[in-house]
Structure formats: C-alpha cells, structure tokens
C-alpha atoms as a PDB file:
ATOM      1  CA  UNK A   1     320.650 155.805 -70.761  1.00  0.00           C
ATOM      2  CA  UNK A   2     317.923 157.911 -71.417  1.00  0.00           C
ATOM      3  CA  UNK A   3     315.471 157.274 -74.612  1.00  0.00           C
ATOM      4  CA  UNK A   4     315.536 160.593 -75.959  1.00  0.00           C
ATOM      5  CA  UNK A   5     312.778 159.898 -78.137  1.00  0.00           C
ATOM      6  CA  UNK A   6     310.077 157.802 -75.825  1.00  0.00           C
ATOM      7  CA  UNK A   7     306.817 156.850 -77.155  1.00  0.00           C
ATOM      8  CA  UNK A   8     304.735 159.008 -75.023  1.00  0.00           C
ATOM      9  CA  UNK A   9     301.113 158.281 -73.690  1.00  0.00           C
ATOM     10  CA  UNK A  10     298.643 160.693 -71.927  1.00  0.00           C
ATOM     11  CA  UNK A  11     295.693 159.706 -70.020  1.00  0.00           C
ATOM     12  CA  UNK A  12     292.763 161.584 -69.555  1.00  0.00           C
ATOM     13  CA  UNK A  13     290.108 161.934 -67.214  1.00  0.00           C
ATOM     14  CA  UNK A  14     288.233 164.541 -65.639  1.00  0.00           C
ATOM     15  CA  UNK A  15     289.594 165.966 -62.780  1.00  0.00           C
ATOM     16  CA  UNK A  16     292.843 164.254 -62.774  1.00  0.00           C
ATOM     17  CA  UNK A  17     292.306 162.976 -59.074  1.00  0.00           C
ATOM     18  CA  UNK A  18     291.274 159.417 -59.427  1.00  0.00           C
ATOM     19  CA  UNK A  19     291.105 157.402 -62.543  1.00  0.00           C
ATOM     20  CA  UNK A  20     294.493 158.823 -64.955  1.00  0.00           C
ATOM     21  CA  UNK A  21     296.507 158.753 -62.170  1.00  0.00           C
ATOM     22  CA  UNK A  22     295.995 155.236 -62.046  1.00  0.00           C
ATOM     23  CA  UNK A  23     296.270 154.644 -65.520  1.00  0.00           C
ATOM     24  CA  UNK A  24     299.884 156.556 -65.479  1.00  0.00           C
ATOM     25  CA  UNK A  25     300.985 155.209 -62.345  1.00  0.00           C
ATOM     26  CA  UNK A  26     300.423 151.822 -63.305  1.00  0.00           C
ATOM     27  CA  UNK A  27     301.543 151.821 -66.518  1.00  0.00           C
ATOM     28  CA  UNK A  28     304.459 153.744 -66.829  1.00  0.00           C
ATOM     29  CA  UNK A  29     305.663 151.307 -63.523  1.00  0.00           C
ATOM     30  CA  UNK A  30     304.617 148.018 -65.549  1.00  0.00           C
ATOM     31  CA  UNK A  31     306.563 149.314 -68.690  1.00  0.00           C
ATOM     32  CA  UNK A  32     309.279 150.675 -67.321  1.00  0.00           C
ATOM     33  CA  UNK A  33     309.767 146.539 -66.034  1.00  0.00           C
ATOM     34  CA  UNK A  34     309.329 145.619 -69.500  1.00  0.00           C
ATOM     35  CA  UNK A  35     311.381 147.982 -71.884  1.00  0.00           C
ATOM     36  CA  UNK A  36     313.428 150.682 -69.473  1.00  0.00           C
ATOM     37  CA  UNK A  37     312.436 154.189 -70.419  1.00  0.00           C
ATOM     38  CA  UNK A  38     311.419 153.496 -73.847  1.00  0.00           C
ATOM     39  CA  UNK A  39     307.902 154.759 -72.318  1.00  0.00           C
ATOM     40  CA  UNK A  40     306.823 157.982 -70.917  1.00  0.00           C
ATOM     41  CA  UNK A  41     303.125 158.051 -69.380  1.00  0.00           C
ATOM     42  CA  UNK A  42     301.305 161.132 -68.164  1.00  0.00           C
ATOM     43  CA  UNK A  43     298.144 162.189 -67.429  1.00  0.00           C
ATOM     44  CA  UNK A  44     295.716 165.217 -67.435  1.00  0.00           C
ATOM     45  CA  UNK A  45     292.298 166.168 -66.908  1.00  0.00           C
ATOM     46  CA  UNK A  46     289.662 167.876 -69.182  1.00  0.00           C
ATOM     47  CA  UNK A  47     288.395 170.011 -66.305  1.00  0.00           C
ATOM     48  CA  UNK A  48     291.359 169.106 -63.916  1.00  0.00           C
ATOM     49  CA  UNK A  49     291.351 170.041 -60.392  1.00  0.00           C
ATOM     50  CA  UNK A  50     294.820 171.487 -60.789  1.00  0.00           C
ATOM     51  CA  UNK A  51     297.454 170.905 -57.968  1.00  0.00           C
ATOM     52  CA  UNK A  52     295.468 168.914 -56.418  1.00  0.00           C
ATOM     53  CA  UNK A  53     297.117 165.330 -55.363  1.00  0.00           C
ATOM     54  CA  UNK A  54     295.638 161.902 -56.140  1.00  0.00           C
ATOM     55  CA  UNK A  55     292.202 161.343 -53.968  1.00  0.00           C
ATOM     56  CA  UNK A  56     293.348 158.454 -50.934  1.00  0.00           C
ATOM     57  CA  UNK A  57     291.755 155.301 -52.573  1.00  0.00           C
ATOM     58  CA  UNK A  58     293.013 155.922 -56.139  1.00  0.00           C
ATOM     59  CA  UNK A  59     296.773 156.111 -54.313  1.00  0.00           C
ATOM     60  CA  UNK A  60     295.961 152.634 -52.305  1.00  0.00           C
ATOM     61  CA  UNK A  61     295.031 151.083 -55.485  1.00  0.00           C
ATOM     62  CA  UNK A  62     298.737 152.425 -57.441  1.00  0.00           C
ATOM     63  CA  UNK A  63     300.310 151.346 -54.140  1.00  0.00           C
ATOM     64  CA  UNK A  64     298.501 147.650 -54.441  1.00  0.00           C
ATOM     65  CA  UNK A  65     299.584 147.314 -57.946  1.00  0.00           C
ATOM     66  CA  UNK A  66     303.388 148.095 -57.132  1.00  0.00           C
ATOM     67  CA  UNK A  67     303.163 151.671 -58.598  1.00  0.00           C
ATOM     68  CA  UNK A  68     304.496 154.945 -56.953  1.00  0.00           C
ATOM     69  CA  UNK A  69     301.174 157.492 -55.952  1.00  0.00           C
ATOM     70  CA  UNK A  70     303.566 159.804 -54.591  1.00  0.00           C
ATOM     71  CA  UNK A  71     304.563 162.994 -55.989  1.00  0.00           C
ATOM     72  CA  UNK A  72     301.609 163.309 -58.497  1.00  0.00           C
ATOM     73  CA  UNK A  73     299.833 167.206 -59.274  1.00  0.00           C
ATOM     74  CA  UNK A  74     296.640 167.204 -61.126  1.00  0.00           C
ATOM     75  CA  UNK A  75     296.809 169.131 -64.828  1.00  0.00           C
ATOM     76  CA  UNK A  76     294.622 170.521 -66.929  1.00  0.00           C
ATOM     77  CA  UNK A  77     294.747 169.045 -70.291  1.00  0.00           C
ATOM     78  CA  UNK A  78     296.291 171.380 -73.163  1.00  0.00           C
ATOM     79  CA  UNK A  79     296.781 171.144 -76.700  1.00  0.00           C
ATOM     80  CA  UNK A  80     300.461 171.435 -76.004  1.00  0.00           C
ATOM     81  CA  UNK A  81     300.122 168.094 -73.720  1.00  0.00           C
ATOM     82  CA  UNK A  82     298.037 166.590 -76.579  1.00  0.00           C
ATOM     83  CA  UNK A  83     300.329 167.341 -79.726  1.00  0.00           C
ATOM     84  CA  UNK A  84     303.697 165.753 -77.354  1.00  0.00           C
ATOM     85  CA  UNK A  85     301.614 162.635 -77.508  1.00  0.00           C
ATOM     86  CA  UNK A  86     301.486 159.491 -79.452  1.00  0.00           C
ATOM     87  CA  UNK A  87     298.567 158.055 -78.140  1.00  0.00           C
ATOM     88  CA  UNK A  88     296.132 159.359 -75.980  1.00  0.00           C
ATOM     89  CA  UNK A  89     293.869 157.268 -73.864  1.00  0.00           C
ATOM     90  CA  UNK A  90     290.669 158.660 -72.327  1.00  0.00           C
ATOM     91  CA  UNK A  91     288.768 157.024 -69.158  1.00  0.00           C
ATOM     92  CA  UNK A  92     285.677 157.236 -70.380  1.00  0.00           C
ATOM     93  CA  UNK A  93     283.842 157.598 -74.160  1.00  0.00           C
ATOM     94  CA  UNK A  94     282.836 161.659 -73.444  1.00  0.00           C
ATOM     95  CA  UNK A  95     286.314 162.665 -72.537  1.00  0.00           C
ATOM     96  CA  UNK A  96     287.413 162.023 -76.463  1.00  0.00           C
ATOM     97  CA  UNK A  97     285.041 164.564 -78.207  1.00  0.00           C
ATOM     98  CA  UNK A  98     286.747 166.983 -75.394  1.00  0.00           C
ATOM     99  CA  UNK A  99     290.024 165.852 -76.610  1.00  0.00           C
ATOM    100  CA  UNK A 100     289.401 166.244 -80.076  1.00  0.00           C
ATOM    101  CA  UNK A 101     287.816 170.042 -79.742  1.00  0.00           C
ATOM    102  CA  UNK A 102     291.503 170.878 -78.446  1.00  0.00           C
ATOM    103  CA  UNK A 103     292.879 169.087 -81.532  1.00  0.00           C
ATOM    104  CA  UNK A 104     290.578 167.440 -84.240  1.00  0.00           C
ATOM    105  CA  UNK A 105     294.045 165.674 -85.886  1.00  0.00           C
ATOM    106  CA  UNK A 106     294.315 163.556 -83.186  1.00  0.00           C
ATOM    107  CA  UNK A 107     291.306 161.542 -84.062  1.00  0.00           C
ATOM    108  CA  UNK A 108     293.408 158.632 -84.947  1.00  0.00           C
ATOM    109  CA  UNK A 109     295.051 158.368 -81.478  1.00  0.00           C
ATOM    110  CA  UNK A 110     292.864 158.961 -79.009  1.00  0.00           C
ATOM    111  CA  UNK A 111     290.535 155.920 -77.691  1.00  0.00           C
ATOM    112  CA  UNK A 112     288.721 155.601 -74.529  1.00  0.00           C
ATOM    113  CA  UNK A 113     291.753 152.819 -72.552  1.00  0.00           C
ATOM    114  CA  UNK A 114     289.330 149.587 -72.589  1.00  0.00           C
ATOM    115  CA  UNK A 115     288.250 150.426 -76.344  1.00  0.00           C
ATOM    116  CA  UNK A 116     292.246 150.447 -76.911  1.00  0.00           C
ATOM    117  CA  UNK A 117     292.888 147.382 -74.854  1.00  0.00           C
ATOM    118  CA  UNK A 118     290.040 145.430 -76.457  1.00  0.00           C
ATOM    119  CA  UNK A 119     291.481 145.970 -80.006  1.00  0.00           C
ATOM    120  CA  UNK A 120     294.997 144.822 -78.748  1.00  0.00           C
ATOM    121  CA  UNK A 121     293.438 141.637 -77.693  1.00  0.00           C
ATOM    122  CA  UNK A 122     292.630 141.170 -81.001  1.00  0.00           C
ATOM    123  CA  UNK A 123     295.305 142.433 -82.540  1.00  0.00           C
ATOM    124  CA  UNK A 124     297.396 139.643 -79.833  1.00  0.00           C
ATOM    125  CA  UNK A 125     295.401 136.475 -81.018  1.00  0.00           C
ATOM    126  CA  UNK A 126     294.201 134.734 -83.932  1.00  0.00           C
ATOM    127  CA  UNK A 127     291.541 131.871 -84.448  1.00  0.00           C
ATOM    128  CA  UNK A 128     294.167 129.395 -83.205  1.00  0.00           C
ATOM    129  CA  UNK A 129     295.284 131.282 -80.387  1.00  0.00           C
ATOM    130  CA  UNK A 130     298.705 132.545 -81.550  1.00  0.00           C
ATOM    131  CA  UNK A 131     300.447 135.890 -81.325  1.00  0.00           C
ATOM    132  CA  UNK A 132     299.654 138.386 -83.827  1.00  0.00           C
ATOM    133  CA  UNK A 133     300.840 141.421 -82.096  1.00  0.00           C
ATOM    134  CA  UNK A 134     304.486 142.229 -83.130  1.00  0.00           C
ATOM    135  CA  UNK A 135     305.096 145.528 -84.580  1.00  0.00           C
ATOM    136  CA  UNK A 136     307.685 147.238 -85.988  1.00  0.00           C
ATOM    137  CA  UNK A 137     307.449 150.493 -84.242  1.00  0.00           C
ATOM    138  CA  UNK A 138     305.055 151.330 -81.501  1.00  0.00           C
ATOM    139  CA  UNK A 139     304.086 154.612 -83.413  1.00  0.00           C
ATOM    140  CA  UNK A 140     302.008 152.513 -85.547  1.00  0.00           C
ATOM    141  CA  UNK A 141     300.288 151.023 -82.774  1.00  0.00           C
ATOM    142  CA  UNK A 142     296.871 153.708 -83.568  1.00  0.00           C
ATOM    143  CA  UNK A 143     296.745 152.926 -86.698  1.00  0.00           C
ATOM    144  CA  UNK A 144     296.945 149.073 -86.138  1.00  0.00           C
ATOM    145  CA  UNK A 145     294.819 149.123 -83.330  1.00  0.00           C
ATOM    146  CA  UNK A 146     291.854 151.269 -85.489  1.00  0.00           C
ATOM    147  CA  UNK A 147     291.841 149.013 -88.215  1.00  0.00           C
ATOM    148  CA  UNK A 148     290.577 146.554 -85.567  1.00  0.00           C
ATOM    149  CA  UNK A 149     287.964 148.371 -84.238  1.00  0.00           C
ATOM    150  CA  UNK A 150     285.077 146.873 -86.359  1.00  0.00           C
ATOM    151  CA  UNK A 151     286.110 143.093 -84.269  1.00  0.00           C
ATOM    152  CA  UNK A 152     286.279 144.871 -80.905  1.00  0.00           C
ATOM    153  CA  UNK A 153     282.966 146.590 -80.166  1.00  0.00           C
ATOM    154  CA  UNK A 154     281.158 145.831 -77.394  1.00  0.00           C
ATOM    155  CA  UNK A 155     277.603 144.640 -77.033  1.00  0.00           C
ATOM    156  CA  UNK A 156     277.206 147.974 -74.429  1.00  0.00           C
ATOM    157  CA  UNK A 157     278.868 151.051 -75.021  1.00  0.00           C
ATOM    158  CA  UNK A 158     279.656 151.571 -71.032  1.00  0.00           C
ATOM    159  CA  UNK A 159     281.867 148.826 -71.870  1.00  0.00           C
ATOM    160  CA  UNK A 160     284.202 151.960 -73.148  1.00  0.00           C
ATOM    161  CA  UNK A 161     284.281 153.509 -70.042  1.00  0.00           C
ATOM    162  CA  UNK A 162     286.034 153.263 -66.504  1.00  0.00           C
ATOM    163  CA  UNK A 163     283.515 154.318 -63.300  1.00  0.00           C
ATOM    164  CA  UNK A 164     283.832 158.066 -61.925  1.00  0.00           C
ATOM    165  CA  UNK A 165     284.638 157.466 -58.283  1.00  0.00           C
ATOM    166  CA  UNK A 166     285.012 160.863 -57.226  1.00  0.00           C
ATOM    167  CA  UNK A 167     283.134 161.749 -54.174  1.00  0.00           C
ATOM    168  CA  UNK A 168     281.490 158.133 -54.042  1.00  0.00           C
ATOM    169  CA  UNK A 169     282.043 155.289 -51.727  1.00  0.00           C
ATOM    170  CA  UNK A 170     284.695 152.524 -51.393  1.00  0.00           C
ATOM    171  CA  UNK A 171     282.768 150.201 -53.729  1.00  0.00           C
ATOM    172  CA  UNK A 172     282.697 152.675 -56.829  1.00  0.00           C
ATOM    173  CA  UNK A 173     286.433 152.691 -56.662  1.00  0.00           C
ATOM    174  CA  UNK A 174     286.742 148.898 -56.395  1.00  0.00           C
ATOM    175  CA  UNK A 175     284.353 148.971 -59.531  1.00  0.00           C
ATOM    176  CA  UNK A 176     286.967 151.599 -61.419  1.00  0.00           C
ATOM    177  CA  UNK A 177     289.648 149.062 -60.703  1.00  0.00           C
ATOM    178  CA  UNK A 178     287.565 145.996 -61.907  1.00  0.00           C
ATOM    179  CA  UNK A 179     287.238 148.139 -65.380  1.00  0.00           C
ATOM    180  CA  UNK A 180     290.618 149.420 -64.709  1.00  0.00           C
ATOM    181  CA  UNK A 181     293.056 147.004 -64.575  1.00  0.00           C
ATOM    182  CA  UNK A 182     292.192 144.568 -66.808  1.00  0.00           C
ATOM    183  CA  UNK A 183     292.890 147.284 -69.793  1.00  0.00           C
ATOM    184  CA  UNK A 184     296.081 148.102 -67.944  1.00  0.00           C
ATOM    185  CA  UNK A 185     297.067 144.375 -67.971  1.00  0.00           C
ATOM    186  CA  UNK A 186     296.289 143.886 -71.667  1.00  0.00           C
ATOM    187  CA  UNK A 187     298.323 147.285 -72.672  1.00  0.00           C
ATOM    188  CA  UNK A 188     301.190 145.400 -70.929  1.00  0.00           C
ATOM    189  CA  UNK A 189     300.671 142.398 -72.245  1.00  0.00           C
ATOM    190  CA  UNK A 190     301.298 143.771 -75.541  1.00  0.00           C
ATOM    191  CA  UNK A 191     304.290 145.441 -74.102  1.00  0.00           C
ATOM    192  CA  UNK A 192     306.120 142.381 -73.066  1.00  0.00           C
ATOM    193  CA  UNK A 193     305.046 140.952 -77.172  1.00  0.00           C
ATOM    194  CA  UNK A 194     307.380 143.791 -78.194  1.00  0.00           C
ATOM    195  CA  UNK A 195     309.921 145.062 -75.534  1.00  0.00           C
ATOM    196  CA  UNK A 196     312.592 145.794 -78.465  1.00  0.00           C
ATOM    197  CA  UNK A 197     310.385 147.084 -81.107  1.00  0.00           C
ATOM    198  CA  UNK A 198     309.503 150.850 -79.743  1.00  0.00           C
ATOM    199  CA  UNK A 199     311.008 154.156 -80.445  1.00  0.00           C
ATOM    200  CA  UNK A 200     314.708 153.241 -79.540  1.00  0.00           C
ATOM    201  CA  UNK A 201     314.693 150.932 -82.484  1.00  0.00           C
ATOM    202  CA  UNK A 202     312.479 153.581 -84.400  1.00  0.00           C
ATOM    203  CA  UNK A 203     315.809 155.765 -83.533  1.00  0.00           C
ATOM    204  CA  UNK A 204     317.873 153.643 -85.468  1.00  0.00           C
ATOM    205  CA  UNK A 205     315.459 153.012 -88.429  1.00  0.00           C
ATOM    206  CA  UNK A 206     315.725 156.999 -88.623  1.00  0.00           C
ATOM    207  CA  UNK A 207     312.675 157.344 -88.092  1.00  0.00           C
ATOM    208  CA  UNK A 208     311.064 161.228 -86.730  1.00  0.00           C
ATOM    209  CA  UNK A 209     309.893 162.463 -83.769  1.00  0.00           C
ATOM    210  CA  UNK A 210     306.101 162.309 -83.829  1.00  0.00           C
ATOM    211  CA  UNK A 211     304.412 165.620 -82.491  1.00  0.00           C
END
C-alpha cells in the first residue's frame, strides 16, 4: 500500500541533466529496497534545462547502479517543489544560497548531499565503532544531522561539492560518480539503520504532514 505521507527528498543541481538525476535515480531505487515507498525522491534544477532528458553518461551510470534512467524530464526548481520537501540536497555548495532565495525557512534542510552524508557518518558511529544512528522519525533527520556539522567539516570546501560534467569528457563524469556515490551509499546506509522508523510510523505516532 501506498505511504500516503512519504518523507520526501529533492535534489538539486543546475540544469537537471546530469548530477540530480543521479542522485534521485539512485536513491529512490536503493530505498525503495530498504523501506517500500516510505521514500519519495525528486529532483530539480536551479536553472533547469526543462524537458530535457538525462545527458547519455549520467543514464549509464543510474543503469550501472541498478536504477531506472528512463522516463526522467528536467524541472526547474520552484518554491512549490521546495516547501513539499523534507530535506533538500544540493550537488554542489552554490546551489543552496539559490535554494534559500526561493525560501529562506528552509535553511535547516537543505545541505549540499556529501556535507549531509558526512554528518550521517557521524551521526552512524561512535569512538568505539557502534551505531548511533537510530531515529525516531526521519523528519528529524535535519535537525540531527546539523547539530553534527561542527565534527563533519572538511579540510577543503570542494569536499561539499559533486563535479559539473555537463558538456565535458568521459573522465569528469567518472569523477561526479567518485564524489557521487559514496554520499549515495552512506544516505543508504543510514536507511537500512532505520527501515521502520520513517513517516509510516510517524503516521501512527500522529504525527503532521511537514510542508
């Protein structure tokens, strides 16, 4: 059956075309192994190259990874797209300010996706190794995850950010996926730490919708 009340992620890149696809197609496919349709991934694009499908070599790389490239339209990010979301997650450190001119409250859910995944890994281990990542509902994952942030930074800030392979060469690409899908993997990761605690359990609790 149908969550009717998904915890719903949007990725955002530029032009829609080659690194959110990815993102979506990768992890709506890895979470919809681990918790059913408990998750609902999109993506958008700040200056989106609208109808446009995903570019060849992004499609490979969703195909590789057992994802679906088919079917996919490039969007143009809205505020309506950004206020449906619980968490949005950006390719790259200057997409956020653009996200947060649409909609300065979402400051607290919007991270670039490596920045996010980094400060899951820490939320995921402690000094000896052990789980620390169970959570009650996944709409307090922001929160959680910012008050992290201080023991995730990196040592250089294009650590944030996944390459911009448009229009560039076979090798950019494989260098988006090498910043790529190790943030993918961790977000999953996570997942499979709490496949019963997301928003069909928040259902239950009585919890609201978050806009």
């Amino acid at each position: 059956m149908e969550s009717l009340n998904p915890f719903r992620i949007l990725t955002v890149c530029t032009g829609n075309i080659c690194r959110s696809p990815v993102a979506e197609r990768l992890l709506q496919a890895g979470l919809d192994q681990i918790s059913g349709e408990t998750f609902e991934v999109r993506s958008a694009g700040t200056r989106a190259m609208v109808g446009e499908p995903i570019q060849p070599l992004s499609a490979d790389m969703i195909r590789m990874f057992g994802g679906n490239a088919s079917d996919f339209k490039a969007r143009q990010l809205t505020p309506v797209m950004l206020r449906q979301s619980d968490l949005i997650l950006t390719m790259s450190s200057r997409h956020r300010p653009e996200v947060l001119q649409l909609d300065a409250s979402l400051l607290k859910r919007t991270f670039t996706i490596r920045e996010f995944a980094r400060m899951l890994n820490v939320l995921m281990e402690d000094p000896a190794g052990e789980s620390q990542g169970t959570i009650a509902d996944w709409r307090q994952l922001p929160d959680r995850a910012a008050a992290v942030r201080h023991l995730s930074i990196p040592e250089d800030a294009n650590d944030n950010d996944v390459v911009d392979p448009y229009r560039r060469g076979s090798d950019v690409y494989k260098q988006m996926e090498n910043e790529l899908a190790p943030a993918i993997l961790s977000i999953l990761r996570f997942a499979r730490l709490n496949p019963g605690t997301g928003p069909k359990d928040a259902l239950a609790l009585g919890n609201d919708q978050a806009q």
